[in-house]
Protein backbone atom coordinates (compact mmCIF):
# COMPACT_ATOMS: atom_id res chain seq x y z
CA UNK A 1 -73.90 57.37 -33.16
CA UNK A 2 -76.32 55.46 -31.50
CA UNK A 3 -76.75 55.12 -27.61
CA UNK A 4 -77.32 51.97 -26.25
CA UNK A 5 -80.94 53.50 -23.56
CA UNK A 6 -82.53 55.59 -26.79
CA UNK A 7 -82.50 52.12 -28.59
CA UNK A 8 -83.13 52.71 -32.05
CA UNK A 9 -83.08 56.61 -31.98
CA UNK A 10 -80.16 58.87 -32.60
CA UNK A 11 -79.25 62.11 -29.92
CA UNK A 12 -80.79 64.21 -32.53
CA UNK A 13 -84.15 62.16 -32.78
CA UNK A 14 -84.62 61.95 -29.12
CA UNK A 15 -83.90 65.52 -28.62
CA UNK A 16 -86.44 66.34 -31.64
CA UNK A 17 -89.16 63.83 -29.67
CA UNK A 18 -88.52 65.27 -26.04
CA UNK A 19 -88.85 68.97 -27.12
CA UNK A 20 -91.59 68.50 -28.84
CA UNK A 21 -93.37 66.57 -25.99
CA UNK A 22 -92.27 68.57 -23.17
CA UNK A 23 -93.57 71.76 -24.98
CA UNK A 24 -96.94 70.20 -26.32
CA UNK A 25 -97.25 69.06 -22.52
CA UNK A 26 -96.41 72.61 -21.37
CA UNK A 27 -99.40 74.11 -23.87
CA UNK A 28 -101.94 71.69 -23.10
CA UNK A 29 -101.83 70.45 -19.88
CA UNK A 30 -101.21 73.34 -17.69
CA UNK A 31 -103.25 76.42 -16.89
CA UNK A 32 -99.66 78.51 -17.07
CA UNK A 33 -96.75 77.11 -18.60
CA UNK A 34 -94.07 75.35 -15.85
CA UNK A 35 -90.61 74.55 -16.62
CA UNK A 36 -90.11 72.29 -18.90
CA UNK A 37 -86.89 69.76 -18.51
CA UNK A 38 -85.63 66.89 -20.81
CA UNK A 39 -83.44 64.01 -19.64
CA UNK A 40 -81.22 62.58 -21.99
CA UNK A 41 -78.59 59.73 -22.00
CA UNK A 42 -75.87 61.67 -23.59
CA UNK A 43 -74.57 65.43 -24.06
CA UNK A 44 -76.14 67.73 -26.76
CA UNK A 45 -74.14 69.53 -29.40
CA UNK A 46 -74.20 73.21 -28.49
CA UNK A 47 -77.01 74.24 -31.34
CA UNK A 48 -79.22 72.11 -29.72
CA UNK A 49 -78.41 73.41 -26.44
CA UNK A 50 -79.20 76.93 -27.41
CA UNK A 51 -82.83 75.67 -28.61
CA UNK A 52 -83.76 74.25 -25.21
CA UNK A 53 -82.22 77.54 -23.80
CA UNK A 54 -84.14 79.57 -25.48
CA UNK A 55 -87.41 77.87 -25.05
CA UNK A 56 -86.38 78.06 -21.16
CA UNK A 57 -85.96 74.15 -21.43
CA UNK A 58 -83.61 72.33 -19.17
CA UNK A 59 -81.18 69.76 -20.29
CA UNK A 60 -80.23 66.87 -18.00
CA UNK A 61 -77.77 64.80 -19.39
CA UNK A 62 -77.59 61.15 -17.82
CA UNK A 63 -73.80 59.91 -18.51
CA UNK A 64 -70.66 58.21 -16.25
CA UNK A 65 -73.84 56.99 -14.06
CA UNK A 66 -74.03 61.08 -13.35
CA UNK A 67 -76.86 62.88 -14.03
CA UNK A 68 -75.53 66.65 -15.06
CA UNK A 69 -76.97 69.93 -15.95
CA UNK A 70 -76.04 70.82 -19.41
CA UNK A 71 -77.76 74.78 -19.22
CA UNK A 72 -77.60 76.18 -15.71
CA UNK A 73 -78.83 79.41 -17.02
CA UNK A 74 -82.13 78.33 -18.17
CA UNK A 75 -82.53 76.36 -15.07
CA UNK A 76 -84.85 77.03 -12.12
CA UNK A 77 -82.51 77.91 -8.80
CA UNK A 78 -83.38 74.80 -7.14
CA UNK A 79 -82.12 72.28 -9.63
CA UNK A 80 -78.61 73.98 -9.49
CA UNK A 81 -77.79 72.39 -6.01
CA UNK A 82 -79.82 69.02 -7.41
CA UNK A 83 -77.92 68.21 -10.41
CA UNK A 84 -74.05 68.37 -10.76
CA UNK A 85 -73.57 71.24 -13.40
CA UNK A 86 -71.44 70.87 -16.71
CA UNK A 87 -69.84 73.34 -18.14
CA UNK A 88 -71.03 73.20 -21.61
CA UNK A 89 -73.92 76.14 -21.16
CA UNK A 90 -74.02 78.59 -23.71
């Protein structure tokens, strides 16, 4: 199913594209790696979840105009009281 903000990519493409980018960006750009976080426009399948989890990736789901946390437990403190928190994590 296709969303209507990735345009022409499907939930699994975009997921496939941010991870990628947000750990090549993680290797390269920084002396020590940070904490990596993907925004998406819909909610990830649980498998995919547990990828980003256990690269230490958050997930930030943008849906009902509602951005939501999707993996509170691979999430830095601070972005538990920033983001409303779904109760999908794994």
């Amino acid at each position: 199913m296709k969303s209507r903000f990735t345009r022409n990519l499907t939930l699994p493409q975009a997921f496939r594209t941010a991870l990628g980018q947000v750990i090549e960006y993680a290797h390269l750009l920084f002396p020590q790696l940070p904490h990596m976080i993907i925004f998406l426009d819909q909610v990830l399948d649980w498998r995919r979840l547990a990828i980003a989890s256990g690269y230490g990736i958050t997930v930030v789901a943008f849906t009902d105009g509602v951005f939501r946390l999707l993996n509170p437990s691979s999430a830095p403190p601070e972005l538990l009281t920033t983001f409303s928190v779904e109760s999908h994590d794994i």
